[in-house]
C-alpha atoms as a PDB file:
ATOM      1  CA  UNK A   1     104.005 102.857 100.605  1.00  0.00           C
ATOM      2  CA  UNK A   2     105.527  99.892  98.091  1.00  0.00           C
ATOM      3  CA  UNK A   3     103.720  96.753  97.641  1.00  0.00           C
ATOM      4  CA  UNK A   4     104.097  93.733  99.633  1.00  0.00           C
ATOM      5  CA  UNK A   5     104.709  91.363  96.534  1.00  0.00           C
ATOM      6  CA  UNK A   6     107.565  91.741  94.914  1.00  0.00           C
ATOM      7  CA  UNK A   7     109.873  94.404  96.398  1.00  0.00           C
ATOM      8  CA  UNK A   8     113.203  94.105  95.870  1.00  0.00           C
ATOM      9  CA  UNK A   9     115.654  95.686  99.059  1.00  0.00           C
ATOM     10  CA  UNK A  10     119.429  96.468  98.257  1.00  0.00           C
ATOM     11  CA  UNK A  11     122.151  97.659 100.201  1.00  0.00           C
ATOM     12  CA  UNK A  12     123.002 101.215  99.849  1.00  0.00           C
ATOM     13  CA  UNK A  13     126.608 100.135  99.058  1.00  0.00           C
ATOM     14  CA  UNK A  14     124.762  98.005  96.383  1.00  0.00           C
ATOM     15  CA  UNK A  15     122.735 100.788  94.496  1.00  0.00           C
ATOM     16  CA  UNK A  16     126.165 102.930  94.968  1.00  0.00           C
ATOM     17  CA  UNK A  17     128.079  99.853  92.883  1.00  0.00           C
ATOM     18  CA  UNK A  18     125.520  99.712  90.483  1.00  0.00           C
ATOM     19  CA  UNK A  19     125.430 103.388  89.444  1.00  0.00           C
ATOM     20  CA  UNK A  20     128.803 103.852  89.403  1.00  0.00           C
ATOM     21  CA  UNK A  21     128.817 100.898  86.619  1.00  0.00           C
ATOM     22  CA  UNK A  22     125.967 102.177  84.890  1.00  0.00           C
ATOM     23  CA  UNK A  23     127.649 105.701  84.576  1.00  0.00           C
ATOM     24  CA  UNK A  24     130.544 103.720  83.027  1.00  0.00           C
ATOM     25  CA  UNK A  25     128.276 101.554  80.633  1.00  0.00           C
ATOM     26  CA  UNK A  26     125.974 104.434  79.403  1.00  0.00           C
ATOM     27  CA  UNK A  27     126.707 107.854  81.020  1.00  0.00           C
ATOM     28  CA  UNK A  28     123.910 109.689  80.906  1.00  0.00           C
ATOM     29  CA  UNK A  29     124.461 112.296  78.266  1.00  0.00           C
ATOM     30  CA  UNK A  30     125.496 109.792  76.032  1.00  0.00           C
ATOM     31  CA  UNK A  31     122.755 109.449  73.217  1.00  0.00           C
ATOM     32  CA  UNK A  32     122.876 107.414  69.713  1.00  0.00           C
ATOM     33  CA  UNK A  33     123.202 108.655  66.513  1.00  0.00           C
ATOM     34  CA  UNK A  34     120.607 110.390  64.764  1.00  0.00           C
ATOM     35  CA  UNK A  35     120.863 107.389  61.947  1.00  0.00           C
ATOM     36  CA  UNK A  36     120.861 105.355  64.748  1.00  0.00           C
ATOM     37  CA  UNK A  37     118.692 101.634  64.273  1.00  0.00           C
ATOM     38  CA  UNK A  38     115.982 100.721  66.617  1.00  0.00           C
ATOM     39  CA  UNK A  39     118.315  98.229  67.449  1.00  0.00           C
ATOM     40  CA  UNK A  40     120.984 100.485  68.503  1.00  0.00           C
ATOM     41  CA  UNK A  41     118.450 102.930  69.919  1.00  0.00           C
ATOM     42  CA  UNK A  42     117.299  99.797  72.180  1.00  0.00           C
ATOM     43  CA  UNK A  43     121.358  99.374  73.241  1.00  0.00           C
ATOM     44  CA  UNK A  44     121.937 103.235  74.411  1.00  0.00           C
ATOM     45  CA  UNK A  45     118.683 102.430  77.355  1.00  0.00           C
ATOM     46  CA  UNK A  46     119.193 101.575  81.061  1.00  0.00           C
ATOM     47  CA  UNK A  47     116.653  99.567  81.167  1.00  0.00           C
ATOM     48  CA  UNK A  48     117.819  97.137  77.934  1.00  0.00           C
ATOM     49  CA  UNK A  49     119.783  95.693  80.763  1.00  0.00           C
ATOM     50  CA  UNK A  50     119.853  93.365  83.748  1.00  0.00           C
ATOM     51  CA  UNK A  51     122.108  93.652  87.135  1.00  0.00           C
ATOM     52  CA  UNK A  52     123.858  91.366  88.824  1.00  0.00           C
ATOM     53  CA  UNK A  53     125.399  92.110  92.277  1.00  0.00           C
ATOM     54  CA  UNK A  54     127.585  90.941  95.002  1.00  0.00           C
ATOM     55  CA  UNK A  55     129.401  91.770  97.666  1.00  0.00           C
ATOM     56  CA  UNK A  56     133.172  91.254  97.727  1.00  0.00           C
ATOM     57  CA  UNK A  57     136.152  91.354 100.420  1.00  0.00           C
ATOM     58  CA  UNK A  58     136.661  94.985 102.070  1.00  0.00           C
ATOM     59  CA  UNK A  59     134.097  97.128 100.686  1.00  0.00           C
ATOM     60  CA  UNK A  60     134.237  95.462  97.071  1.00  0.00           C
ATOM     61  CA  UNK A  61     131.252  94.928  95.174  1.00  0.00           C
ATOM     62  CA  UNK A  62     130.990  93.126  91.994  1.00  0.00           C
ATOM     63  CA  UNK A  63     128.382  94.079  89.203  1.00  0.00           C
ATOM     64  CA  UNK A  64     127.542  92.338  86.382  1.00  0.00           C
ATOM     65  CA  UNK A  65     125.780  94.060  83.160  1.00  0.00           C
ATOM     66  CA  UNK A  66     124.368  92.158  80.481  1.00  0.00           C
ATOM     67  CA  UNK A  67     121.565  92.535  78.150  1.00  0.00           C
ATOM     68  CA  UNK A  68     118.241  91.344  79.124  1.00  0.00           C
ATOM     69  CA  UNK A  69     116.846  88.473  77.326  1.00  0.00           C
ATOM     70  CA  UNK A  70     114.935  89.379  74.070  1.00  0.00           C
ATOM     71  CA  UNK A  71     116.041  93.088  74.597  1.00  0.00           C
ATOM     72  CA  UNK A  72     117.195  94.958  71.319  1.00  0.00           C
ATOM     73  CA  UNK A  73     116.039  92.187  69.033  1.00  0.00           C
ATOM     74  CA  UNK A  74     114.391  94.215  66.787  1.00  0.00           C
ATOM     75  CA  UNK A  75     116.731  94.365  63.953  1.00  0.00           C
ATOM     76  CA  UNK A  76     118.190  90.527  63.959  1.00  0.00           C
ATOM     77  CA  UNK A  77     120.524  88.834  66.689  1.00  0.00           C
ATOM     78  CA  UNK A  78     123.235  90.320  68.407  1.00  0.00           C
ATOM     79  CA  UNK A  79     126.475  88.830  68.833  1.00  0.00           C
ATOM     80  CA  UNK A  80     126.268  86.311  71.926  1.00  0.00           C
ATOM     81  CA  UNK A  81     128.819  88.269  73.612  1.00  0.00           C
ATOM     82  CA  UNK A  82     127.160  91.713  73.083  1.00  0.00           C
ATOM     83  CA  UNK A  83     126.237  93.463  76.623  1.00  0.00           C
ATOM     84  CA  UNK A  84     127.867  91.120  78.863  1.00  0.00           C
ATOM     85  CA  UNK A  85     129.877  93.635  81.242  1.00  0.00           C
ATOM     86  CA  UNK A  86     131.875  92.576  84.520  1.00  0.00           C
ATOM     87  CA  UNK A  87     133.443  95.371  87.336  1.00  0.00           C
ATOM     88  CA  UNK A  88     134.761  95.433  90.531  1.00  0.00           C
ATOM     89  CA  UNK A  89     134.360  98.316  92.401  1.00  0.00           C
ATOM     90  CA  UNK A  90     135.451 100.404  95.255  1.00  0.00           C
ATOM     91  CA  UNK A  91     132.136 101.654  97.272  1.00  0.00           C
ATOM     92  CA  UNK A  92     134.442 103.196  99.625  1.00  0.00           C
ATOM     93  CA  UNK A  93     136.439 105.420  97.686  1.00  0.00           C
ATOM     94  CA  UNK A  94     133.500 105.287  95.002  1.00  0.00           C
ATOM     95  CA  UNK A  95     135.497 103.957  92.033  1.00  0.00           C
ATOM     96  CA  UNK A  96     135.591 101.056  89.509  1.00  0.00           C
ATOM     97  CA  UNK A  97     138.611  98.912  90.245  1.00  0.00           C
ATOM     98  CA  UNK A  98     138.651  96.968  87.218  1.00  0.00           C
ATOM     99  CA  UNK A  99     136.644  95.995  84.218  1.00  0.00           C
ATOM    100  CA  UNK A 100     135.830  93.367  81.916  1.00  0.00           C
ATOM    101  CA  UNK A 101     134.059  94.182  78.807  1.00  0.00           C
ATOM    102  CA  UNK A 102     133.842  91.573  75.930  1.00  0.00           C
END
């Protein structure tokens, strides 16, 4: 059973959109360098990120990536346009359309 406060519901087509990007951003077996800074260390993790998600004409949804506020500070500032990441994407034939990295 979740909580009552703060639950979150999304579409299935949704969570499909958003893993699809996700597996684009940072595939899973994808893992920073050994030398790697905390900093970079910070950029290689899901959860450094926030979503954004909407639904578009016939069956398109459109994600949005960026970094989460005060994520991967450790280190100094990152460029303004680091992490920023737009897609479309086809739930239907479960592919990524287009995308828009900075």
């Amino acid at each position: 059973m979740l909580p009552e406060a703060g639950g979150q519901s999304l579409p299935g087509a949704t969570a499909l959109a958003i893993q699809l990007v996700m597996d684009d951003v940072l595939p899973r077996e994808r893992t920073p360098a050994g030398s790697a800074s905390p900093q970079e260390v910070c950029l290689f993790q899901r959860q450094s990120y926030d979503i954004e998600a909407a639904p578009g004409p016939e069956g398109v949804v459109w994600v949005r990536v960026s970094l989460s506020p005060g994520a991967c500070t450790r280190g100094g500032p990152l460029p303004n346009d680091a992490g920023s990441f737009s897609y479309a994407v086809d739930v239907k034939q479960r592919r990524i359309l287009a995308a828009r990295w900075p």
